[in-house]
N, C-alpha and C. Protein backbone atom coordinates (compact mmCIF):
# COMPACT_ATOMS: atom_id res chain seq x y z
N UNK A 1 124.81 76.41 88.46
CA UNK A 1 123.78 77.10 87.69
C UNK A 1 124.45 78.14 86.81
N UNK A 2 123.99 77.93 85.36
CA UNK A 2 124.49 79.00 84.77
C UNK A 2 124.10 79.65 83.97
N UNK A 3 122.53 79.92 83.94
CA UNK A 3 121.48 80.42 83.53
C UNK A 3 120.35 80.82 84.35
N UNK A 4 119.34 81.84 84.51
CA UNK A 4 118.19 82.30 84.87
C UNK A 4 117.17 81.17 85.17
N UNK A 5 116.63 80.51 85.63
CA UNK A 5 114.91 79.97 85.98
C UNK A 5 113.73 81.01 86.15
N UNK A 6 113.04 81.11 85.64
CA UNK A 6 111.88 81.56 85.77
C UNK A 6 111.02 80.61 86.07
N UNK A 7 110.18 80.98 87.42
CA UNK A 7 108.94 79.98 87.57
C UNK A 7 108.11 80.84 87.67
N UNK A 8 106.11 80.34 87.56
CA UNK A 8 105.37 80.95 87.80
C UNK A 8 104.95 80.37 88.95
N UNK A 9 105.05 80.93 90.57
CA UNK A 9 104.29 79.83 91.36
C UNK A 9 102.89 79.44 91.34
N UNK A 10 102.38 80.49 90.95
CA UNK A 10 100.47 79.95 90.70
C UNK A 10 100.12 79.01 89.96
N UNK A 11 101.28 78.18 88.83
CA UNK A 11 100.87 77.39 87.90
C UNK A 11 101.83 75.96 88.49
N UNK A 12 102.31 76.00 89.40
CA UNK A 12 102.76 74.68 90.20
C UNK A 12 102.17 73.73 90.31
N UNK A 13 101.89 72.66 90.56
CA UNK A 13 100.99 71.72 91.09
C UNK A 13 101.05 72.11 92.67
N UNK A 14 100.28 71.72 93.31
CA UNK A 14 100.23 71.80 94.87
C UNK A 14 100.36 70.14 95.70
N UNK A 15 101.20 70.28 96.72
CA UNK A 15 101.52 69.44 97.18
C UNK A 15 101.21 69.11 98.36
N UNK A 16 100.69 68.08 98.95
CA UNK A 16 100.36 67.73 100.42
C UNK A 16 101.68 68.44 101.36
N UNK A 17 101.78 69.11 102.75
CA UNK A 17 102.95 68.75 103.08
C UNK A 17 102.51 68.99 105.07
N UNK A 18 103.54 69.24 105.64
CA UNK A 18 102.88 68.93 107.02
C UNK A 18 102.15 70.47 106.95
N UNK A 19 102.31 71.00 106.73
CA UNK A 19 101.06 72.49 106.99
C UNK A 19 100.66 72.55 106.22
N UNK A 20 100.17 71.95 105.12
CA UNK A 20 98.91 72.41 104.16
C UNK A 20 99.30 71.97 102.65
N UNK A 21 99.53 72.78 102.20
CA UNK A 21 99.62 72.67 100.30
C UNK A 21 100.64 73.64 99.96
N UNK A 22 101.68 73.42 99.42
CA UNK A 22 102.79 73.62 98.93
C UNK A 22 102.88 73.88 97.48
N UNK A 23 103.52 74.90 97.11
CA UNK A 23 103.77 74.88 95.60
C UNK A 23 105.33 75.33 95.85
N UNK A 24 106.31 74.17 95.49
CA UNK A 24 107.81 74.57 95.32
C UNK A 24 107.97 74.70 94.62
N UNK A 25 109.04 75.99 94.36
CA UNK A 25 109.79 76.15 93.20
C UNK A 25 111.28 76.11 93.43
N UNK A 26 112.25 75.86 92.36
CA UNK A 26 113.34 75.80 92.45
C UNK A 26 113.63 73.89 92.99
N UNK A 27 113.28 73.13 93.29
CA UNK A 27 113.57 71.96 93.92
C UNK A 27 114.13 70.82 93.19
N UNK A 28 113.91 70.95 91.77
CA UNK A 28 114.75 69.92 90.81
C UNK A 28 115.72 70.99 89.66
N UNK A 29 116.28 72.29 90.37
CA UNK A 29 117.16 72.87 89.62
C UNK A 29 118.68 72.67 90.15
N UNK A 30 119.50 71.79 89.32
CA UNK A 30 120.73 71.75 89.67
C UNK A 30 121.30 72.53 90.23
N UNK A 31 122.52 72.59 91.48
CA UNK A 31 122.99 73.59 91.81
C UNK A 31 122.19 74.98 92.28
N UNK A 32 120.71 74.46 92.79
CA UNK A 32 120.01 76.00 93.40
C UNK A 32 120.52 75.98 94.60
N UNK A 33 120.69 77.06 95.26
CA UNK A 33 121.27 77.08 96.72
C UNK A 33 119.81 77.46 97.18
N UNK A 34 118.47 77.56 97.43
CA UNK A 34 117.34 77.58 97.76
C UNK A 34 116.05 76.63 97.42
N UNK A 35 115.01 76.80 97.13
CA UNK A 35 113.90 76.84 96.56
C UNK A 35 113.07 77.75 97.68
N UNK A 36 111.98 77.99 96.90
CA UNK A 36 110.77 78.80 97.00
C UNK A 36 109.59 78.60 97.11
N UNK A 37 108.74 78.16 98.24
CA UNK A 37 107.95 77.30 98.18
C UNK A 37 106.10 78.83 98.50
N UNK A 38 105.13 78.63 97.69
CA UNK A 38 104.00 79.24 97.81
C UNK A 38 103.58 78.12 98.85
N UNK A 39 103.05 78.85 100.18
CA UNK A 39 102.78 77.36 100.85
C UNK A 39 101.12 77.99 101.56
N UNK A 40 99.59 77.42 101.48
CA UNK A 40 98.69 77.39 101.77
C UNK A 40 98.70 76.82 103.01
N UNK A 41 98.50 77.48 104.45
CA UNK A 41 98.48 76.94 105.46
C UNK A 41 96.94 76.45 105.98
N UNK A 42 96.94 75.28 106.20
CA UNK A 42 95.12 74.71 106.89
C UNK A 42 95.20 74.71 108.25
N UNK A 43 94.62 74.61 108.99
CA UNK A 43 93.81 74.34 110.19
C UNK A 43 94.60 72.78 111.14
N UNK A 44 95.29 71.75 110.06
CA UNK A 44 96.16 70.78 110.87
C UNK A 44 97.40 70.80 110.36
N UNK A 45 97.89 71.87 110.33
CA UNK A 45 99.61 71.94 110.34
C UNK A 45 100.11 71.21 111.73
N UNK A 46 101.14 70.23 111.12
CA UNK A 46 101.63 69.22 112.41
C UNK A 46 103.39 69.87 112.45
N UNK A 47 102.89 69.57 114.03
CA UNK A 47 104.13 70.23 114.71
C UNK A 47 105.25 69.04 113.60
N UNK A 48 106.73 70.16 113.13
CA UNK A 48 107.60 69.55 112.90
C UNK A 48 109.16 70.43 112.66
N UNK A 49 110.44 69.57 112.42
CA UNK A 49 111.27 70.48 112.21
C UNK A 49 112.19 69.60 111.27
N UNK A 50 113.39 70.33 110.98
CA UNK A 50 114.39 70.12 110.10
C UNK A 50 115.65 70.46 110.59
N UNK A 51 116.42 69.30 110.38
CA UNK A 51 117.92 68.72 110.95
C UNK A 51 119.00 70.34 110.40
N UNK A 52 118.75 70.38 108.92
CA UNK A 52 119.33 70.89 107.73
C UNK A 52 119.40 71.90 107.42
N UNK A 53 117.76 71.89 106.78
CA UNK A 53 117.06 73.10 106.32
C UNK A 53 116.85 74.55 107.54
N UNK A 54 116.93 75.48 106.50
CA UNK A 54 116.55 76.79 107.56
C UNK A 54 115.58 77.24 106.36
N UNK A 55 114.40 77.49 107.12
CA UNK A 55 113.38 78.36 106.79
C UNK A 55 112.99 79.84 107.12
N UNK A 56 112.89 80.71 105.67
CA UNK A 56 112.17 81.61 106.61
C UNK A 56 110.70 81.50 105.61
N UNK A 57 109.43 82.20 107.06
CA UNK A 57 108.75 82.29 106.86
C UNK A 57 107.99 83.91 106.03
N UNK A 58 107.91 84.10 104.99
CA UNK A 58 107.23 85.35 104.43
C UNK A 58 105.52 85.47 104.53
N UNK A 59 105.28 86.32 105.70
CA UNK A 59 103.58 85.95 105.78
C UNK A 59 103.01 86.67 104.64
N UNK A 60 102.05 86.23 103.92
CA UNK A 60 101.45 87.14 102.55
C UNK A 60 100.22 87.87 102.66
N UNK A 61 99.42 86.76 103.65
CA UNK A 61 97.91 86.84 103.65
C UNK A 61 97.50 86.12 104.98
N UNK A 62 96.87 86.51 105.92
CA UNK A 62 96.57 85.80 107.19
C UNK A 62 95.32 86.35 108.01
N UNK A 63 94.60 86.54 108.84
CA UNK A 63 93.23 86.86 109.49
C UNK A 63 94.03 87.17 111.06
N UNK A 64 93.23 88.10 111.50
CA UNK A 64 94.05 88.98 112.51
C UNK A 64 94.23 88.58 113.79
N UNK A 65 94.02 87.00 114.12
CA UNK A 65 94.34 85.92 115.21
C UNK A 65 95.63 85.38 114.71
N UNK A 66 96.41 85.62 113.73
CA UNK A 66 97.65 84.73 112.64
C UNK A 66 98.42 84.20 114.03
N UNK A 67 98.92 83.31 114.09
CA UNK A 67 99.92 83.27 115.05
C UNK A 67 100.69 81.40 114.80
N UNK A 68 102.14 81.71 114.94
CA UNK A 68 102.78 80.55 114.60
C UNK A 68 103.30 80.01 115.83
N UNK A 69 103.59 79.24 116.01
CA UNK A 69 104.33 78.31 117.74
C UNK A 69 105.70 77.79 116.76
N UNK A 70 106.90 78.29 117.56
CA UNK A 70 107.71 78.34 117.72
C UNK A 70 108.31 77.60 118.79
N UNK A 71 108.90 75.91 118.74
CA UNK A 71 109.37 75.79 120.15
C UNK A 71 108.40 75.71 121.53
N UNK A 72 107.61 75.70 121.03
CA UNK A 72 106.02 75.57 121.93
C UNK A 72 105.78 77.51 122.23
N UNK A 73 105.82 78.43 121.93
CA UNK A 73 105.83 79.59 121.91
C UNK A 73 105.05 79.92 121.07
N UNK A 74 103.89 80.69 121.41
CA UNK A 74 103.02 81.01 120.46
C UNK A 74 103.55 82.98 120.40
N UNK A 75 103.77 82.54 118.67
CA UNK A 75 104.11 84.07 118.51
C UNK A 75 102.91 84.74 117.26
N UNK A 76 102.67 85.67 117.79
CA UNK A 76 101.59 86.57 116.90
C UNK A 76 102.13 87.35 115.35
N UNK A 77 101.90 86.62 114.10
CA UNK A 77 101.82 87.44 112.95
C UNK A 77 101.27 87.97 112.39
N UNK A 78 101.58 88.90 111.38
CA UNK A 78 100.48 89.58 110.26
C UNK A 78 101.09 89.60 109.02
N UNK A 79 100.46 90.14 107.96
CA UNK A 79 101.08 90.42 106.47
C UNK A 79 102.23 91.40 106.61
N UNK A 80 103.21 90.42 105.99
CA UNK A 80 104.57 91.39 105.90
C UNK A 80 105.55 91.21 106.72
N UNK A 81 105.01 90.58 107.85
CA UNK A 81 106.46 89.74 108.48
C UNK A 81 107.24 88.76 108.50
N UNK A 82 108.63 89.07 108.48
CA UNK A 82 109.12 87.59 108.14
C UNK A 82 109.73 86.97 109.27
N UNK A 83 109.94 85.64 109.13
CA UNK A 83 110.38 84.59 110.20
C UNK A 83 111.47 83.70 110.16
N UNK A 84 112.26 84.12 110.59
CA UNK A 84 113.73 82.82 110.51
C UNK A 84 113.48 81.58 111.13
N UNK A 85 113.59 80.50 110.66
CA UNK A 85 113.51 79.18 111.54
C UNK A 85 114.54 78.64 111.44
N UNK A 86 115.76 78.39 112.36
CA UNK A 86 116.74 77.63 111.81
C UNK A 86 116.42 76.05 112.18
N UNK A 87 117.79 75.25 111.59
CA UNK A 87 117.54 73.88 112.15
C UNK A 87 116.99 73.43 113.21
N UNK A 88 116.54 72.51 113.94
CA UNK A 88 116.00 72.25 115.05
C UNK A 88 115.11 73.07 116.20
N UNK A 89 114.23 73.88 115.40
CA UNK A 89 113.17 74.80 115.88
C UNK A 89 111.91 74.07 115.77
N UNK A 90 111.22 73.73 116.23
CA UNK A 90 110.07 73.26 116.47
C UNK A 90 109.03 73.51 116.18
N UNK A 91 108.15 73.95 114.60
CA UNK A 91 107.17 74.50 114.09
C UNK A 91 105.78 74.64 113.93
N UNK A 92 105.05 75.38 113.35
CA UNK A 92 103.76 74.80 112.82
C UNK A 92 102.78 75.98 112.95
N UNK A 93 102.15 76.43 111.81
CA UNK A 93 101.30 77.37 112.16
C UNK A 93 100.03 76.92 113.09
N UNK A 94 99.55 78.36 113.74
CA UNK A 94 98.14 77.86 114.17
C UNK A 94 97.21 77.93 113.73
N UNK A 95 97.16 79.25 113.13
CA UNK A 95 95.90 79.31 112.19
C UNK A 95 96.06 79.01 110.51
N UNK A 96 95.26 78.81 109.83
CA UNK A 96 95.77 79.32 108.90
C UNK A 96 96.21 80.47 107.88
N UNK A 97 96.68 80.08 106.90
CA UNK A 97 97.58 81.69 106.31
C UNK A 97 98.01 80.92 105.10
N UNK A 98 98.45 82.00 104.16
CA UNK A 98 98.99 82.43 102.67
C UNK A 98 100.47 82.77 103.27
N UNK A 99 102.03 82.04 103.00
CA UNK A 99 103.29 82.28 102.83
C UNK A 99 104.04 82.05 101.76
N UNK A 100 105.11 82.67 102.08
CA UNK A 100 106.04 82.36 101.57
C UNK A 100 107.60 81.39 101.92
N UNK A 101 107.94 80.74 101.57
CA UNK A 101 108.47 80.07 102.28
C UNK A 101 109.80 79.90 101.50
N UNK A 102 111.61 80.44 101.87
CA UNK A 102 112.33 80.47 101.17
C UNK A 102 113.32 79.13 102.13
N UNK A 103 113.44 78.26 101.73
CA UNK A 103 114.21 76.99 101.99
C UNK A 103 115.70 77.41 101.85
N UNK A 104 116.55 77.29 102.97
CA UNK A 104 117.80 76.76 102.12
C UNK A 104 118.61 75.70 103.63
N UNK A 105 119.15 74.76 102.96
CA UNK A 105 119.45 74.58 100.94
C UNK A 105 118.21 74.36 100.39
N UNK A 106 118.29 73.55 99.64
CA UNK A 106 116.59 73.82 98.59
C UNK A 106 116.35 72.31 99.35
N UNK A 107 114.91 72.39 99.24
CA UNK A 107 113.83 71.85 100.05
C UNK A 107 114.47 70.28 99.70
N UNK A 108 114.51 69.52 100.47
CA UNK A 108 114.81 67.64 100.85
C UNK A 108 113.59 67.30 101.74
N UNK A 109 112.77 66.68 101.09
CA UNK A 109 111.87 65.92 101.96
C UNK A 109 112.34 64.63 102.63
N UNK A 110 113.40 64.36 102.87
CA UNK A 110 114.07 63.17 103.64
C UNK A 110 114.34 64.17 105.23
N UNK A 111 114.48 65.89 105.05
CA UNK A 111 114.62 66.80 106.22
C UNK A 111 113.34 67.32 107.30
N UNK A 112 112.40 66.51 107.17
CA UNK A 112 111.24 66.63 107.94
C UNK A 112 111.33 65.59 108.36
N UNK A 113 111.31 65.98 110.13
CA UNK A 113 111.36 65.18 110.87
C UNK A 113 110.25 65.70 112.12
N UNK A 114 109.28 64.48 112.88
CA UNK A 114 108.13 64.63 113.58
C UNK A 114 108.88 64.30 115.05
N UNK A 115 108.49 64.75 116.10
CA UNK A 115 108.41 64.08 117.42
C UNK A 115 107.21 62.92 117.85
């Protein structure tokens, strides 16, 4: 990379993905060592994880039951906390929520993998 990207995430398309609707950014920029994903969490986020990828989670917006399972571990969030997931962590929100979601390396959908 040897120039700036600017994205707007609100003007993304939104994408099906296992927790909800996705807006990535950064994912067809040569040489990004990330992407940036706006991710809308619903009500059937399916348990899943990644070989590769490490996620963290940036909560934005959530209702005061928020809570994510971790590894079968239900852990309690709110706005403003963030979440490391490395490889082979076992995911999925419970409720739903407004994140942020910083991928690295940058997001491979061949790296979601289900039990």
């Amino acid at each position: 990379m040897s120039t700036a990207t600017v994205v707007d995430l609100a003007g993304l398309p939104a994408v099906r993905c296992p927790c909800g609707w996705a807006q990535r950014a950064f994912t067809g920029v040569p040489g990004a060592p990330l992407s940036v994903h706006r991710v809308q969490i619903v009500d059937d986020a399916r348990v899943h994880y990644h070989r590769e990828q490490t996620e963290t989670y940036v909560i934005l917006e959530c209702g005061a039951d928020a809570a994510l399972e971790l590894d079968g571990v239900r852990v309690a969030v709110k706005p403003g906390m963030a979440v490391l997931i490395p490889p082979g962590v076992r995911h999925r929100a419970l409720t739903p929520m407004t994140i942020l979601n910083i991928v690295v390396p940058s997001f491979n959908p061949a790296d979601e993998w289900f039990d």
